[in-house]
N, C-alpha and C. Protein backbone atom coordinates (compact mmCIF):
# COMPACT_ATOMS: atom_id res chain seq x y z
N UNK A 1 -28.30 -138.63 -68.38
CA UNK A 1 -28.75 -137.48 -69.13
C UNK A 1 -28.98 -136.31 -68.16
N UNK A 2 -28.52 -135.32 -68.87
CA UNK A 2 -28.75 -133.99 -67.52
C UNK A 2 -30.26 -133.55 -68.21
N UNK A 3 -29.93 -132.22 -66.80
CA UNK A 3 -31.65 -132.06 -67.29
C UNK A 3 -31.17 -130.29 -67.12
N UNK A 4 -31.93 -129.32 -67.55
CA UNK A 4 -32.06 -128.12 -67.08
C UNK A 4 -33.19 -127.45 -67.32
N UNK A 5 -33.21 -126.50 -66.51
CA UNK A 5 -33.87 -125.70 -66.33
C UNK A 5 -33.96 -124.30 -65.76
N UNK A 6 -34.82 -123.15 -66.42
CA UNK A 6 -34.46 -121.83 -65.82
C UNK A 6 -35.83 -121.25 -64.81
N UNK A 7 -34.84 -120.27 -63.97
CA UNK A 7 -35.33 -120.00 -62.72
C UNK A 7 -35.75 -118.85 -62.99
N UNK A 8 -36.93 -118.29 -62.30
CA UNK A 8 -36.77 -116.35 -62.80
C UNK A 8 -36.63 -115.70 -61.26
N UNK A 9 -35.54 -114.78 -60.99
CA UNK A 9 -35.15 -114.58 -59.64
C UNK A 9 -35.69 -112.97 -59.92
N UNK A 10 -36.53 -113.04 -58.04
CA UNK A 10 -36.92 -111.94 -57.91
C UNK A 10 -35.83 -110.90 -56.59
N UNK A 11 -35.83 -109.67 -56.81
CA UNK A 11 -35.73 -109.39 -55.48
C UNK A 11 -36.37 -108.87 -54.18
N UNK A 12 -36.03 -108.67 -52.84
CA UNK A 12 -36.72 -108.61 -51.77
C UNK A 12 -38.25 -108.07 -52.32
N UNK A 13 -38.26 -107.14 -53.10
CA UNK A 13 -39.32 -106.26 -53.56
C UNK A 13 -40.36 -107.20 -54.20
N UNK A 14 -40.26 -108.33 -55.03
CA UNK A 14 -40.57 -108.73 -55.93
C UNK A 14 -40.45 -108.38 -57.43
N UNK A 15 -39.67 -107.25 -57.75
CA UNK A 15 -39.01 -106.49 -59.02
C UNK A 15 -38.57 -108.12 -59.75
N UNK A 16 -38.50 -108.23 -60.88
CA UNK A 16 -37.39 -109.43 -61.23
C UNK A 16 -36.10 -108.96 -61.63
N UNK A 17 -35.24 -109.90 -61.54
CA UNK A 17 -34.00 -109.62 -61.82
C UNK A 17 -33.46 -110.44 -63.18
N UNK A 18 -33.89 -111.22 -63.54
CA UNK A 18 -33.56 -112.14 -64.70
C UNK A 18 -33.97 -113.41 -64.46
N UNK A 19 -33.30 -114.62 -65.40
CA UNK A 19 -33.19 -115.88 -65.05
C UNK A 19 -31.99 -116.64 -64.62
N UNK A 20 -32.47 -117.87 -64.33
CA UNK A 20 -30.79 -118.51 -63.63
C UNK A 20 -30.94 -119.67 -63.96
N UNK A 21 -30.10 -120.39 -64.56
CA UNK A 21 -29.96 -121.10 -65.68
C UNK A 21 -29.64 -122.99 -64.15
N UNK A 22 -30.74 -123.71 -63.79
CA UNK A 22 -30.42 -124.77 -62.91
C UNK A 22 -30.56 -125.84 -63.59
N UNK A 23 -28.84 -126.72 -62.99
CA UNK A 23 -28.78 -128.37 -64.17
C UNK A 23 -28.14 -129.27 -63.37
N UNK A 24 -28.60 -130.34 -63.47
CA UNK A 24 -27.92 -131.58 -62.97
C UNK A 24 -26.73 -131.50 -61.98
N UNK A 25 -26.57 -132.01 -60.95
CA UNK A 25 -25.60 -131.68 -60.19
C UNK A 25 -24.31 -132.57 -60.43
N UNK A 26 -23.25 -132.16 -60.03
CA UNK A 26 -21.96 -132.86 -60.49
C UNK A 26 -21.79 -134.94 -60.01
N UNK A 27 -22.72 -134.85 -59.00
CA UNK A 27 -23.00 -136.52 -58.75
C UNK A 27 -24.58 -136.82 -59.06
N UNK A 28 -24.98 -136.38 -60.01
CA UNK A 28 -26.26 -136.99 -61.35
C UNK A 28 -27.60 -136.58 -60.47
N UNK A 29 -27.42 -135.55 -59.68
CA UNK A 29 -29.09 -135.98 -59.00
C UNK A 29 -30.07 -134.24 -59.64
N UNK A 30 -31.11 -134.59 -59.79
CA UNK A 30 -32.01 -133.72 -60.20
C UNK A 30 -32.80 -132.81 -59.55
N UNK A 31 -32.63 -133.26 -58.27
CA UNK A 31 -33.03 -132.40 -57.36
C UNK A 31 -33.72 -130.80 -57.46
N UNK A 32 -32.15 -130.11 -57.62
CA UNK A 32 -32.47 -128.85 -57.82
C UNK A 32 -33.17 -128.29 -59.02
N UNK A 33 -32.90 -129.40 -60.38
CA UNK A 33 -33.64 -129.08 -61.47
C UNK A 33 -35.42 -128.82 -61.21
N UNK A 34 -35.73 -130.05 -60.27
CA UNK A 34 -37.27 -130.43 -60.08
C UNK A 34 -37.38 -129.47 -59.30
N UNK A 35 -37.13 -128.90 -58.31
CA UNK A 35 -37.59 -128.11 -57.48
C UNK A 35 -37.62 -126.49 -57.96
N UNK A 36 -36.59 -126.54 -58.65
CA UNK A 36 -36.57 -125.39 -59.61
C UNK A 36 -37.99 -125.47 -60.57
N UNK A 37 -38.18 -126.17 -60.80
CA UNK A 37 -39.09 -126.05 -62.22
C UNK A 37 -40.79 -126.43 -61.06
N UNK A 38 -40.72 -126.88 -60.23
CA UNK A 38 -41.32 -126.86 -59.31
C UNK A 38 -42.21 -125.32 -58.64
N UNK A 39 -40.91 -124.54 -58.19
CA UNK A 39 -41.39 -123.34 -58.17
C UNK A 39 -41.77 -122.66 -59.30
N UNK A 40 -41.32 -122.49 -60.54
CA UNK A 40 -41.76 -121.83 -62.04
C UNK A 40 -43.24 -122.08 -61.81
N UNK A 41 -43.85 -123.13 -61.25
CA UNK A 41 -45.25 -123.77 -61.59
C UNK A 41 -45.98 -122.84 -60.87
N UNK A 42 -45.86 -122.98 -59.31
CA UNK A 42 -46.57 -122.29 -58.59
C UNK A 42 -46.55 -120.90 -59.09
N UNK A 43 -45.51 -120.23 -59.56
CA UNK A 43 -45.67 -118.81 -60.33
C UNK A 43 -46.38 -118.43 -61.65
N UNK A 44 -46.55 -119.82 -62.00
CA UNK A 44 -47.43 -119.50 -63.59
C UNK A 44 -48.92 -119.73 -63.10
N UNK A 45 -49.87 -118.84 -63.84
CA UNK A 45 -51.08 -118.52 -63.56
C UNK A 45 -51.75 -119.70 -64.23
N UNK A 46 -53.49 -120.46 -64.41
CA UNK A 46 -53.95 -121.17 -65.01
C UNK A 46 -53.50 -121.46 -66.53
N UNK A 47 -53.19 -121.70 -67.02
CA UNK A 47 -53.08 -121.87 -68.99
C UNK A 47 -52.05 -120.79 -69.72
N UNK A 48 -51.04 -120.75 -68.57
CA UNK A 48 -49.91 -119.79 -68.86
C UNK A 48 -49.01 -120.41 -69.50
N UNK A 49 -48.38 -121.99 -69.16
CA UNK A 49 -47.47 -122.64 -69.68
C UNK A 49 -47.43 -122.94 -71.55
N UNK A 50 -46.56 -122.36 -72.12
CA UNK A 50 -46.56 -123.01 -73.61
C UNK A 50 -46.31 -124.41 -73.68
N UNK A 51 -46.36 -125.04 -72.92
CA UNK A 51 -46.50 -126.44 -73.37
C UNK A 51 -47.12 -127.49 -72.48
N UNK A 52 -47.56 -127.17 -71.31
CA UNK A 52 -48.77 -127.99 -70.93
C UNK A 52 -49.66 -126.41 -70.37
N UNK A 53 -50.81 -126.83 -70.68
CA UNK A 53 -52.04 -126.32 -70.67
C UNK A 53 -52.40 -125.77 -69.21
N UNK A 54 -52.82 -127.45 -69.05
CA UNK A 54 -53.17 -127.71 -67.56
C UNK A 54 -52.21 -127.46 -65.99
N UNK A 55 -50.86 -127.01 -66.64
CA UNK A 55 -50.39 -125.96 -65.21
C UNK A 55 -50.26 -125.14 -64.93
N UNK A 56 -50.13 -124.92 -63.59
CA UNK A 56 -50.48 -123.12 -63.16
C UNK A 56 -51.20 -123.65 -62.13
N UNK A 57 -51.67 -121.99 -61.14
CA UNK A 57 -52.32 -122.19 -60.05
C UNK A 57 -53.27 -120.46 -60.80
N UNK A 58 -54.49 -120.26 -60.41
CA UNK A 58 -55.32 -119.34 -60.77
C UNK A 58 -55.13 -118.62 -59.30
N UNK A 59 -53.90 -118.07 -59.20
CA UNK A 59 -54.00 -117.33 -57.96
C UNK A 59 -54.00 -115.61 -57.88
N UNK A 60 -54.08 -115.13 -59.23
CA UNK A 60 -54.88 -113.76 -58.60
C UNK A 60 -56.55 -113.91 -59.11
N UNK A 61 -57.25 -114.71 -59.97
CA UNK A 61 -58.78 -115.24 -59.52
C UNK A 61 -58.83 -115.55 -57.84
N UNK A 62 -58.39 -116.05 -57.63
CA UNK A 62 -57.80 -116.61 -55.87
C UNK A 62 -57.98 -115.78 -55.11
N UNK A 63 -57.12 -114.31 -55.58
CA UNK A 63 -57.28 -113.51 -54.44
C UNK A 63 -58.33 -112.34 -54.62
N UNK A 64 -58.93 -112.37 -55.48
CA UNK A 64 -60.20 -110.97 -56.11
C UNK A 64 -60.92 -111.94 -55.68
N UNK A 65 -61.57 -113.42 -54.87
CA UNK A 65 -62.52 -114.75 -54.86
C UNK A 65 -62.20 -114.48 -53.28
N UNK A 66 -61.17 -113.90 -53.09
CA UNK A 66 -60.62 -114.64 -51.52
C UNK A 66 -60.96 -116.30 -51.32
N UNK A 67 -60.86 -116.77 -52.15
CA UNK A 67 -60.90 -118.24 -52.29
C UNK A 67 -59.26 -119.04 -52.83
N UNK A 68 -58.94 -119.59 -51.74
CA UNK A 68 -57.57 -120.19 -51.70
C UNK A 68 -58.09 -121.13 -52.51
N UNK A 69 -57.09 -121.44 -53.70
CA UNK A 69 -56.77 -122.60 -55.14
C UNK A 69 -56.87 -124.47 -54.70
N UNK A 70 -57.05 -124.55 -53.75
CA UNK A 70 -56.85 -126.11 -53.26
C UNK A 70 -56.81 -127.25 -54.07
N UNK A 71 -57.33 -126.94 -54.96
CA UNK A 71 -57.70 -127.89 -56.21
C UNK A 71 -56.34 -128.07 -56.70
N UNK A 72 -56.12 -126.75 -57.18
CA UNK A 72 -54.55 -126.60 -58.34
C UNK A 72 -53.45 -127.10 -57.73
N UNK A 73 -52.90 -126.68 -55.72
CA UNK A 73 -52.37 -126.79 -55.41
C UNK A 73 -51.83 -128.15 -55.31
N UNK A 74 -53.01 -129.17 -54.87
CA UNK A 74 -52.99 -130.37 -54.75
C UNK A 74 -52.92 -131.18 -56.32
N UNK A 75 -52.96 -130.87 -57.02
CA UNK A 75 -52.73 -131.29 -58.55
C UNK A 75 -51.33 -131.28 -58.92
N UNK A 76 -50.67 -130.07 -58.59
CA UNK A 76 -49.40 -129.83 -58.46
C UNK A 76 -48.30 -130.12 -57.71
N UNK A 77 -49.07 -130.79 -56.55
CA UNK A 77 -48.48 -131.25 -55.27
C UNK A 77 -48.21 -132.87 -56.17
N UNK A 78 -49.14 -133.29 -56.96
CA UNK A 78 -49.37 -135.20 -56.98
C UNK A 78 -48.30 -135.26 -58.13
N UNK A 79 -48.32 -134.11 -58.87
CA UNK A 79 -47.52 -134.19 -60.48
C UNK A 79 -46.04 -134.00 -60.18
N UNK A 80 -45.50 -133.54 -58.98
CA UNK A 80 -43.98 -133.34 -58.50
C UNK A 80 -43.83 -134.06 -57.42
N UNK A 81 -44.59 -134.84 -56.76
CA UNK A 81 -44.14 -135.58 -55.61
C UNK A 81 -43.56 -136.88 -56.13
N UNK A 82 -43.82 -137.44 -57.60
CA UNK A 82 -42.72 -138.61 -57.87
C UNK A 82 -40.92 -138.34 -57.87
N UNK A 83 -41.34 -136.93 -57.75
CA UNK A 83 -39.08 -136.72 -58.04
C UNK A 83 -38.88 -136.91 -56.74
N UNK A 84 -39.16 -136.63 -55.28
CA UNK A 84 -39.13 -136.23 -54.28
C UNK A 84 -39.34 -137.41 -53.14
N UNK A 85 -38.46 -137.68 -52.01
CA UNK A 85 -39.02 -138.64 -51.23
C UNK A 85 -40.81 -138.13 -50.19
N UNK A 86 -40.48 -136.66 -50.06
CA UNK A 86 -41.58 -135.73 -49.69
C UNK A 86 -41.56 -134.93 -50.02
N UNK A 87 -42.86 -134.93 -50.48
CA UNK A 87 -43.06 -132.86 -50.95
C UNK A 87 -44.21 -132.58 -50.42
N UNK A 88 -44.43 -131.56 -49.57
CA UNK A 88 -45.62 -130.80 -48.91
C UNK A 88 -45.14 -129.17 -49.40
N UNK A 89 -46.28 -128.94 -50.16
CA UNK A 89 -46.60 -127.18 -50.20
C UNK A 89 -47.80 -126.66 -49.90
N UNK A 90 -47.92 -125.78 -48.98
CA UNK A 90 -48.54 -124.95 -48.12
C UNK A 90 -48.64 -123.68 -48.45
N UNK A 91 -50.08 -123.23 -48.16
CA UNK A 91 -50.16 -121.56 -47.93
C UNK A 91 -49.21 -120.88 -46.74
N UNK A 92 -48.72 -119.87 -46.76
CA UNK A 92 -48.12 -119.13 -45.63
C UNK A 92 -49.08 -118.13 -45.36
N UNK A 93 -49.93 -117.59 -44.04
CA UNK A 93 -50.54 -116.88 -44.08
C UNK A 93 -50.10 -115.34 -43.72
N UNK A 94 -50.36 -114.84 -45.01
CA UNK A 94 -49.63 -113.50 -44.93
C UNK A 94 -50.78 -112.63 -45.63
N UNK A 95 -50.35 -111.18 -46.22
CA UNK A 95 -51.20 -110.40 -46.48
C UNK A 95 -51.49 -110.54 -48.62
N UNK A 96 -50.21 -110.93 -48.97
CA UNK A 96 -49.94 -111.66 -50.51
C UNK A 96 -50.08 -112.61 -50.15
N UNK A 97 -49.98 -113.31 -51.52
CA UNK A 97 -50.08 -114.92 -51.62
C UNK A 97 -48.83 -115.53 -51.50
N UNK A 98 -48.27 -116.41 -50.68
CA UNK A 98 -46.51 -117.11 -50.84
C UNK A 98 -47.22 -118.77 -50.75
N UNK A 99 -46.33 -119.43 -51.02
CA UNK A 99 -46.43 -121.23 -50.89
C UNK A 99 -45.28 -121.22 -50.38
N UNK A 100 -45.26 -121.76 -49.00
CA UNK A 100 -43.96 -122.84 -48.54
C UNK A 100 -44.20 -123.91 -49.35
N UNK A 101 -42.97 -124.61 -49.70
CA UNK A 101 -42.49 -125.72 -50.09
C UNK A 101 -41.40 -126.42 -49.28
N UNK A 102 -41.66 -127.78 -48.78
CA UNK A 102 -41.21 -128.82 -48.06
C UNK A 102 -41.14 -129.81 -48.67
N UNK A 103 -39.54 -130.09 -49.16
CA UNK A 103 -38.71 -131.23 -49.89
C UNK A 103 -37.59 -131.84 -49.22
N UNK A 104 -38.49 -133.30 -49.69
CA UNK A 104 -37.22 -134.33 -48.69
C UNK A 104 -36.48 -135.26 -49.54
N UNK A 105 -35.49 -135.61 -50.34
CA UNK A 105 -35.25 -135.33 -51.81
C UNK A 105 -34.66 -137.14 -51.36
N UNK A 106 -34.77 -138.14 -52.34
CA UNK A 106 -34.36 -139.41 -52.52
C UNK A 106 -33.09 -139.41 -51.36
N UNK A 107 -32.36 -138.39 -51.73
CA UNK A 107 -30.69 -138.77 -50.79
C UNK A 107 -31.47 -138.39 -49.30
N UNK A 108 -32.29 -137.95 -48.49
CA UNK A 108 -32.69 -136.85 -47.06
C UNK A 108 -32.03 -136.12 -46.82
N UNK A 109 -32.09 -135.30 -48.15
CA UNK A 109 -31.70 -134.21 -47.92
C UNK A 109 -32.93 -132.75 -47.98
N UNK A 110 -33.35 -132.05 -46.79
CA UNK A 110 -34.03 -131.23 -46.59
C UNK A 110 -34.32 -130.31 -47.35
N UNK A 111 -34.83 -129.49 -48.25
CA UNK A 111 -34.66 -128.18 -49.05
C UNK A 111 -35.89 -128.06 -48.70
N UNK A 112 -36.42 -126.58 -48.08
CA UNK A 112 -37.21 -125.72 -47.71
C UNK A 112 -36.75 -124.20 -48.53
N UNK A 113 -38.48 -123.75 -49.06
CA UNK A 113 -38.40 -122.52 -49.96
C UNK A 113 -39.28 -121.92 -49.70
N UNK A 114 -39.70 -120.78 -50.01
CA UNK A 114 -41.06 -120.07 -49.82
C UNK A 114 -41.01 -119.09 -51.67
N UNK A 115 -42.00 -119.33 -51.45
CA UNK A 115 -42.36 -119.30 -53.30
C UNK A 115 -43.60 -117.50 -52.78
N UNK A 116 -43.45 -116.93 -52.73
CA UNK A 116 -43.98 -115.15 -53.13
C UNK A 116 -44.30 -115.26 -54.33
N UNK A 117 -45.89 -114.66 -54.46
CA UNK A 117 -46.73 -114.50 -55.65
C UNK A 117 -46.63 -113.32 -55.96
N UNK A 118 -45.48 -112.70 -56.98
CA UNK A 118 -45.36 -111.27 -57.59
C UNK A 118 -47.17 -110.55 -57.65
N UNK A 119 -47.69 -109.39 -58.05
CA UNK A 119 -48.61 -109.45 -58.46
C UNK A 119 -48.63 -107.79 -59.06
């Protein structure tokens, strides 16, 4: 069964540009779907999602708190690390909010992202 999912692509600016439509790869692996829908998460705010509640990260409360989300992050970290042989996401310390993401995917294959919090 394939799977898909859409991406919302920003540019350098953070402006958006649309969505991008990510599905199953031509030898069955999901990879890019999960990691795709992976990042969507970290970009949706607390109780943003229409169909689960409970995801999101409260990251402009976060930054008016100057209190980094640790809670959410790590919630989000436990709920996507079953697709993944490793997944570590991290703050990047910058002047906005970004999450590195570090994925080591069933095949070892590496995918590294950095996820920028529009605002």
């Amino acid at each position: 069964m394939a799977l898909r999912t859409y991406g919302r692509t920003f540019d350098e600016f953070g402006n958006p540009l649309g969505w991008q439509q990510v599905t199953t790869d031509a030898n069955g692996y999901d990879d890019a779907v999960w990691l795709t829908t992976l990042c969507q998460v970290l970009l949706l705010n607390l109780n943003e999602s229409p169909f689960y509640a409970d995801y999101g990260i409260p990251a402009h409360p976060s930054v008016v708190q100057q209190v980094f989300p640790d809670f959410y992050l790590a919630l989000t970290q436990a709920r996507f690390a079953r697709y993944f042989a490793s997944l570590i996401i991290s703050k990047v310390p910058s002047a906005s909010p970004v999450y590195r993401v570090n994925v080591v995917t069933h095949q070892g294959v590496q995918m590294n992202t950095s996820v920028p919090i529009p605002y």
